[in-house]
C-alpha atoms as a PDB file:
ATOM      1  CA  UNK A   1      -7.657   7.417  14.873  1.00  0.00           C
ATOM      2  CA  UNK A   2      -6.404   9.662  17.823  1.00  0.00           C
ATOM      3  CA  UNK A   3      -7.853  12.737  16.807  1.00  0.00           C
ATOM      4  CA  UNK A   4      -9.007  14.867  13.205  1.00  0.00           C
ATOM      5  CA  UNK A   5     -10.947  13.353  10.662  1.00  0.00           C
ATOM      6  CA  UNK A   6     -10.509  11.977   7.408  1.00  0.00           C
ATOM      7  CA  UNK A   7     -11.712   9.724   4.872  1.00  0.00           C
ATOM      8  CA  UNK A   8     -11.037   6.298   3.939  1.00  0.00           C
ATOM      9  CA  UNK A   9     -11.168   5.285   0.172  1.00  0.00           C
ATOM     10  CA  UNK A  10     -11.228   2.054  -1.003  1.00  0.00           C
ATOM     11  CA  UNK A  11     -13.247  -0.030  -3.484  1.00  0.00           C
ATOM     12  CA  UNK A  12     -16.476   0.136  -1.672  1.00  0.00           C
ATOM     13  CA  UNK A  13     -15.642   4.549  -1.880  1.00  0.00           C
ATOM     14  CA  UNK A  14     -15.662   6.765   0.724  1.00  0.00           C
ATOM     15  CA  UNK A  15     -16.206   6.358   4.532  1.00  0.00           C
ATOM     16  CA  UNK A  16     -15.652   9.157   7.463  1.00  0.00           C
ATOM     17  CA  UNK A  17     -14.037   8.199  10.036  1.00  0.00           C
ATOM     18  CA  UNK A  18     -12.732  10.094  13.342  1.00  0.00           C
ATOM     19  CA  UNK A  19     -11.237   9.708  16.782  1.00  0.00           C
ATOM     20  CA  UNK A  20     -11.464   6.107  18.373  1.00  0.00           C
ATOM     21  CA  UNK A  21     -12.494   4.551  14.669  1.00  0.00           C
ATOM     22  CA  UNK A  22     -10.568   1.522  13.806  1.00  0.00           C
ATOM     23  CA  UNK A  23      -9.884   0.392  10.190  1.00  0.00           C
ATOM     24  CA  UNK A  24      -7.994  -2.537   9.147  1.00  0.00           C
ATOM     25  CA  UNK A  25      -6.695  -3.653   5.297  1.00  0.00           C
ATOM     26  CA  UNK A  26      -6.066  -7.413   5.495  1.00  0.00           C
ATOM     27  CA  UNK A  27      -2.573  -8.241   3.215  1.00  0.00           C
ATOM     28  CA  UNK A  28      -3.878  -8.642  -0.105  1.00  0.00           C
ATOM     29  CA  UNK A  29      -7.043  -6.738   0.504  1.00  0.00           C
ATOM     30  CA  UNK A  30      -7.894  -3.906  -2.207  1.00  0.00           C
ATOM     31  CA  UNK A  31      -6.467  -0.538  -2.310  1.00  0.00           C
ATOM     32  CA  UNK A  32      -7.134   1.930   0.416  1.00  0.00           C
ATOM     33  CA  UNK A  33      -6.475   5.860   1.057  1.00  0.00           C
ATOM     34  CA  UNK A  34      -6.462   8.025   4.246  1.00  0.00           C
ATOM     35  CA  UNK A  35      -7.345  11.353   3.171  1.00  0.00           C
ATOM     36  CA  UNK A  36      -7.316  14.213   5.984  1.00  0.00           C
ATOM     37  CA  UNK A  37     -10.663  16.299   5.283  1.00  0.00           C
ATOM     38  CA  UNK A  38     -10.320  18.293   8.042  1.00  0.00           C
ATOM     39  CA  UNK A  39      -8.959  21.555   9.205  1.00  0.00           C
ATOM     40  CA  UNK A  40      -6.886  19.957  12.017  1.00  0.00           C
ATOM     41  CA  UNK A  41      -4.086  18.154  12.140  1.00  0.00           C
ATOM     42  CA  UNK A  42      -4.857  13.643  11.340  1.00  0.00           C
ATOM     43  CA  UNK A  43      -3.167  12.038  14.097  1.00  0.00           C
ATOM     44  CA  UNK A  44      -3.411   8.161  13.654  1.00  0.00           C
ATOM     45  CA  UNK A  45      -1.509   4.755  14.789  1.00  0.00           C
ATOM     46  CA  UNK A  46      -0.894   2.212  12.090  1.00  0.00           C
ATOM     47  CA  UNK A  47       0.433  -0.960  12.878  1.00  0.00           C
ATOM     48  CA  UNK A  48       2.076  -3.361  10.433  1.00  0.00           C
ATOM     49  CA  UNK A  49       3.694  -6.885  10.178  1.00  0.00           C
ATOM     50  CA  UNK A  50       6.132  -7.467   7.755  1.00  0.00           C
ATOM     51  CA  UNK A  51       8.475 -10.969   7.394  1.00  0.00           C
ATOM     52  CA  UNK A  52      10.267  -9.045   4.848  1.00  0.00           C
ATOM     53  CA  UNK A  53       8.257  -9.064   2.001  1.00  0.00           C
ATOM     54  CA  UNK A  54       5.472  -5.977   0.602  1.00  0.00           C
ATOM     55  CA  UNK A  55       3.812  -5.396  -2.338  1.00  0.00           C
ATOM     56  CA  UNK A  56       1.657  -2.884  -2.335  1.00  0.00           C
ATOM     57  CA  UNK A  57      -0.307  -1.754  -5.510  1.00  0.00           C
ATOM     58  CA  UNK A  58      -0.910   1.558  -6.574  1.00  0.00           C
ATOM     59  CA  UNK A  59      -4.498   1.197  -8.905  1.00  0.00           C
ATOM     60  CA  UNK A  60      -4.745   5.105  -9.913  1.00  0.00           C
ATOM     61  CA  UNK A  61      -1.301   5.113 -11.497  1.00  0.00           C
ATOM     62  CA  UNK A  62      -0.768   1.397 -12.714  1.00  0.00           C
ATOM     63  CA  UNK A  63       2.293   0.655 -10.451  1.00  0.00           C
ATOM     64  CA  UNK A  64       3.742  -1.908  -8.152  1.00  0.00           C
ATOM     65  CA  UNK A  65       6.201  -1.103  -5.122  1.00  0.00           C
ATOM     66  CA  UNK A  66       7.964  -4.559  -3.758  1.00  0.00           C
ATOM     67  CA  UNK A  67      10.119  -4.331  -0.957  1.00  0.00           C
ATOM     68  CA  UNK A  68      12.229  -7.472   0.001  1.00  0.00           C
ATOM     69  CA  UNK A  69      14.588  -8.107   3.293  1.00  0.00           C
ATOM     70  CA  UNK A  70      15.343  -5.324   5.513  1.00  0.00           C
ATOM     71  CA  UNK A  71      18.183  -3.106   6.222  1.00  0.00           C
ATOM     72  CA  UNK A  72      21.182  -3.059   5.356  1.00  0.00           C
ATOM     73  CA  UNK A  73      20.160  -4.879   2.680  1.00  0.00           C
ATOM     74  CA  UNK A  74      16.776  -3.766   1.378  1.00  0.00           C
ATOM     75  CA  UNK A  75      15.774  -4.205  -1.734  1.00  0.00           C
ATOM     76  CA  UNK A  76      12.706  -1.287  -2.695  1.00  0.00           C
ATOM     77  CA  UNK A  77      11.618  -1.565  -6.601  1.00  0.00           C
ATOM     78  CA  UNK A  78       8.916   0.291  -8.232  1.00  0.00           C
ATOM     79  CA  UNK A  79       8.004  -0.305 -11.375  1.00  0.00           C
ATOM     80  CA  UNK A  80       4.568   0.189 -14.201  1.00  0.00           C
ATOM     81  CA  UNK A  81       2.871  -2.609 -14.204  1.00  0.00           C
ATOM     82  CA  UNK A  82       2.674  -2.366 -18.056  1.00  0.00           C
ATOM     83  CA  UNK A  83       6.343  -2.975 -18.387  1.00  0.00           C
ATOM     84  CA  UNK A  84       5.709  -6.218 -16.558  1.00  0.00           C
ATOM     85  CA  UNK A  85       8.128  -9.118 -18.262  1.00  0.00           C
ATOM     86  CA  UNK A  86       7.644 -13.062 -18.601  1.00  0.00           C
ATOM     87  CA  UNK A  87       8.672 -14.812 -15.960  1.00  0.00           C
ATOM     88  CA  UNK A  88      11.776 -16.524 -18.420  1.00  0.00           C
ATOM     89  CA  UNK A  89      12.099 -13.573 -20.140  1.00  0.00           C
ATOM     90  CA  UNK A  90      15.906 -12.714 -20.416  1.00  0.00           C
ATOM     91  CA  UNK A  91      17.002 -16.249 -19.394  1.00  0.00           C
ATOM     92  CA  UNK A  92      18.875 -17.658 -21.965  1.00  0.00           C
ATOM     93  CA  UNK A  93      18.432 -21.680 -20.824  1.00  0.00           C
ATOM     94  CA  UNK A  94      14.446 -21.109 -20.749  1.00  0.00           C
ATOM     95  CA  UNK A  95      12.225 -21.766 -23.740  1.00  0.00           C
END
């Protein structure tokens, strides 16, 4: 954080943080939310790594977001993960 203050919600619920805090979400961690509290503006870094693959879950509204490559060429799909498929579903030479 570089200055404001906000919350952080993830599965263990809400924690305050506020200039100089550090947070990190390991890939495949749980969810997580930054939520500006305050009456000032939430000025933050984040920092990623990406070899062209994300998933990222969205608990509160059942979906999935997977993006693959990178531009030109990306590929972003979001989709409910109650309409999820079998894996051979639609492929005619599976049984």
């Amino acid at each position: 954080m570089i200055s404001g203050s906000a919350k952080v919600r993830s599965s263990a619920g809400f924690t305050e943080i506020g200039p100089a805090d550090f947070v990190l979400f390991p890939p495949g961690d749980d969810a997580h939310q930054l939520i500006n509290d305050g009456a000032e503006a939430l000025v933050y870094l984040a920092m990623s790594v990406s070899k062209g693959v994300d998933v990222t879950e969205y608990p509160d509204s059942g979906k999935v977001h997977a993006v693959v490559s990178a531009a030109p060429n990306l590929k972003s799909l979001v989709f409910r993960q109650k309409d999820a498929v079998g894996y051979f579903d639609g492929e005619p030479d599976a049984e």
